[in-house]
Protein backbone atom coordinates (compact mmCIF):
# COMPACT_ATOMS: atom_id res chain seq x y z
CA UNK A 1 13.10 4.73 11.73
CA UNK A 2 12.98 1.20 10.89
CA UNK A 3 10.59 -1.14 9.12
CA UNK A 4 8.83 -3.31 11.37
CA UNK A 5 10.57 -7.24 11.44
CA UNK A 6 9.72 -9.79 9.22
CA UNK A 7 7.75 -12.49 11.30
CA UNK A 8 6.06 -10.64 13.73
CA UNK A 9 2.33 -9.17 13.49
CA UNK A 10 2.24 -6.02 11.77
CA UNK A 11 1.35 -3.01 12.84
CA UNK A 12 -2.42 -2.37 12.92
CA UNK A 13 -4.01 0.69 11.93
CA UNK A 14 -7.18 2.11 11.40
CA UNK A 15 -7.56 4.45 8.28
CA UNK A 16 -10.58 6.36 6.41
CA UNK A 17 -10.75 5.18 2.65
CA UNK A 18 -11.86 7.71 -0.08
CA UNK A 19 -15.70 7.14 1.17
CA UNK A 20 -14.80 8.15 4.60
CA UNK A 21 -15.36 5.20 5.90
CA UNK A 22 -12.93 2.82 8.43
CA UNK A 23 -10.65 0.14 6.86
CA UNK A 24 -8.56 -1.80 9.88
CA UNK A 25 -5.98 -4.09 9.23
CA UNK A 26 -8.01 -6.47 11.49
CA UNK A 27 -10.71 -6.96 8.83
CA UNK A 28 -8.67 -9.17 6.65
CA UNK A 29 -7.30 -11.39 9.75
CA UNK A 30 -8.02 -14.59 8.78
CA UNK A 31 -9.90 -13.90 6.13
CA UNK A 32 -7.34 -12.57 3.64
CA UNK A 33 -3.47 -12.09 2.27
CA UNK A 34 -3.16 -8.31 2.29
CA UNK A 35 -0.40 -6.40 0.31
CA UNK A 36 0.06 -3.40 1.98
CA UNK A 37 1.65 -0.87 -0.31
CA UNK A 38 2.66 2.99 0.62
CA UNK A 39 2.94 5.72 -2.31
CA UNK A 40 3.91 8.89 -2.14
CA UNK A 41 1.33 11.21 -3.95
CA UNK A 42 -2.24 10.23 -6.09
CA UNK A 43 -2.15 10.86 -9.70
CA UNK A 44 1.47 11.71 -9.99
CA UNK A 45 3.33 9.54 -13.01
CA UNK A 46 4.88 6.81 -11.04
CA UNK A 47 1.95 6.37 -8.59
CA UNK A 48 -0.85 6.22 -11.47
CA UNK A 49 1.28 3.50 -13.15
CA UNK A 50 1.55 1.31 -10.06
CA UNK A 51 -1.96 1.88 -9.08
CA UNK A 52 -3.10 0.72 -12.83
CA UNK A 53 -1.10 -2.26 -12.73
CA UNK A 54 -2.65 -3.31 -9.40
CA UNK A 55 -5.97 -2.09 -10.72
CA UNK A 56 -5.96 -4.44 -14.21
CA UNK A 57 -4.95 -7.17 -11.84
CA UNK A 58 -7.70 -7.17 -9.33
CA UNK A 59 -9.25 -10.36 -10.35
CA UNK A 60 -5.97 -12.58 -10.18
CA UNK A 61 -5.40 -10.71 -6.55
CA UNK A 62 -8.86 -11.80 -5.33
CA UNK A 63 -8.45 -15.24 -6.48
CA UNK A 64 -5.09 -15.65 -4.32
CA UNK A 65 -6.89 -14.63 -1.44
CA UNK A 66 -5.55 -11.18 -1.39
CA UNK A 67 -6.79 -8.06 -0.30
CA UNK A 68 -4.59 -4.85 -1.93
CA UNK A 69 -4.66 -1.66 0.47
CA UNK A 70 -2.82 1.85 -1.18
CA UNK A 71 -1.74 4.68 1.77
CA UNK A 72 -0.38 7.95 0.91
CA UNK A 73 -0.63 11.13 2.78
CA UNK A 74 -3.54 12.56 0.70
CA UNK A 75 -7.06 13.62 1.56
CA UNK A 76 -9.83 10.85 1.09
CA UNK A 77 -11.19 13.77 -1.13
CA UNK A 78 -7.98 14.03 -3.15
CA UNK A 79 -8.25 9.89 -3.38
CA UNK A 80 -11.36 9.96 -4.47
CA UNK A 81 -10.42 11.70 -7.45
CA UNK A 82 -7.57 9.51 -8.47
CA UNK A 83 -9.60 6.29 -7.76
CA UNK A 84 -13.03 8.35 -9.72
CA UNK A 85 -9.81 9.42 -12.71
CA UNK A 86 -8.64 5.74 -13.21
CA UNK A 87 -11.15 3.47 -12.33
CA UNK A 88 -9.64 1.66 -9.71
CA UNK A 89 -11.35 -1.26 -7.85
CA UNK A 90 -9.25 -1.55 -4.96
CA UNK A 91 -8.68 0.75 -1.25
CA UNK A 92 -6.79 3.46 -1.00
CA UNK A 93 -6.33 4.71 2.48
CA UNK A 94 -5.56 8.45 3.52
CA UNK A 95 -2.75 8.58 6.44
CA UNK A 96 -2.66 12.42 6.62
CA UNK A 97 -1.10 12.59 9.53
CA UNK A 98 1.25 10.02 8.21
CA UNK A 99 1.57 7.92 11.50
CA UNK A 100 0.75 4.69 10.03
CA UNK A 101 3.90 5.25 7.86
CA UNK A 102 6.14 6.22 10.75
CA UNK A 103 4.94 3.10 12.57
CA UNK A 104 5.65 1.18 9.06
CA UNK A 105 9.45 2.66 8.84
CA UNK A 106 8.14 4.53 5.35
CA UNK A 107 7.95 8.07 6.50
CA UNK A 108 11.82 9.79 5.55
CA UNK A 109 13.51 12.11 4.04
CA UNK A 110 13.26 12.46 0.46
CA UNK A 111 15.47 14.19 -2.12
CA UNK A 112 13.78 15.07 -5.35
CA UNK A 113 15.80 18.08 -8.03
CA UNK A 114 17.84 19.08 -5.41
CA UNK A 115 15.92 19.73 -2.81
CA UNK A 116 15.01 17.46 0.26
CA UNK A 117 11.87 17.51 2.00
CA UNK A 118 10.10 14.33 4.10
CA UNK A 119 7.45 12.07 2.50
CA UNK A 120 6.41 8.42 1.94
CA UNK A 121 9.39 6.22 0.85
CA UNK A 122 7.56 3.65 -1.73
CA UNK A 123 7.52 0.20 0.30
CA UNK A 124 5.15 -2.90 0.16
CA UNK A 125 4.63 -5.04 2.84
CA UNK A 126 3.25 -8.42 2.23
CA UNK A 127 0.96 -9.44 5.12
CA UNK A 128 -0.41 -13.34 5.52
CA UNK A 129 -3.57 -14.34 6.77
CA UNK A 130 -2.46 -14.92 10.27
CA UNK A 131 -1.20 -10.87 10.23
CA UNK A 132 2.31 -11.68 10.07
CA UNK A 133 4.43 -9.37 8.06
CA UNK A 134 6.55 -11.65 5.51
CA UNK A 135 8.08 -10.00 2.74
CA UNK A 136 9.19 -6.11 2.76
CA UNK A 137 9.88 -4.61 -0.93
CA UNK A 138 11.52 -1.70 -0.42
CA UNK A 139 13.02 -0.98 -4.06
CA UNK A 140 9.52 -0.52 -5.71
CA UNK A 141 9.32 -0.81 -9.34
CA UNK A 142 6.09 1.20 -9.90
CA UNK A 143 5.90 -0.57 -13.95
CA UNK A 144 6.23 -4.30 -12.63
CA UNK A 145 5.19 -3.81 -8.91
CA UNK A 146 1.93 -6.07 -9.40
CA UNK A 147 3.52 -8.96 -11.28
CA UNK A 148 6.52 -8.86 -8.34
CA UNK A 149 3.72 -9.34 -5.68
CA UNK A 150 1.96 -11.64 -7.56
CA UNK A 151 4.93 -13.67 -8.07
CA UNK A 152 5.67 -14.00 -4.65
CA UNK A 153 2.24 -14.55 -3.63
CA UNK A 154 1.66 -17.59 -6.14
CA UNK A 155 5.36 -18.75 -4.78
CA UNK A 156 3.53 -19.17 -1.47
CA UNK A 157 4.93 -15.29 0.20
């Protein structure tokens, strides 16, 4: 599986958010920036520091235009918790079935103490207004992931 190419449109999707309700990548078409950002599992160490960094940025995101969506395989019930747990003020998406991250290039195999098993590999995808995929991070450092993006978003994507 590969990532989608930089350049074209990205791949659209249609997810529930933790109220059950339908986010599309459409909504922020001309409208919005969107960082697009896959993690593996809510309220596990590395995912609740990455969320809480995006979280305590909010404001500075929504001044650049810029719309933050989080996927992971979970529930929107299991979401809801982590989002209810840390008070965070953006969407987080459920992709139980995990197609979205197939069609993204971020569903793989994993190996964690020893053993492997498939699951989310953490990747951002940096989306402008016109729905053109322009920057891919793929080596996600969950304690400086929001100042990367909003480096690169201030530095014009």
């Amino acid at each position: 599986m590969a990532f989608p190419k930089i350049g074209n449109l990205a791949p659209t999707f249609t997810l529930k958010n933790f109220h059950n309700e339908d986010i599309s990548l459409k909504d922020f078409k001309g409208k919005n920036n969107v960082v697009l950002y896959f993690y593996p599992k809510a309220s596990t160490p590395g995912c609740t520091v990455q969320a809480c960094g995006i979280r305590n940025n909010q404001s500075v995101f929504a001044e650049l235009d810029t719309v933050v969506l989080g996927v992971s395989p979970d529930s929107p019930a299991k979401i809801k918790k982590f989002v209810d747990k840390y008070e965070l003020n953006f969407e987080l998406l459920s992709d139980e079935d995990h197609s979205i991250a197939e069609k993204y290039g971020v569903w793989g195999l994993k190996k964690f103490m020893g053993r492997e098993f498939m699951g989310i590999l953490r990747t951002s995808f940096l989306i402008n207004k016109e729905g053109r995929l322009v920057k891919i991070m793929d080596k996600v450092n969950t304690k400086t992931h929001d100042q990367e993006i909003l480096a690169l978003i201030r530095n014009g994507i």
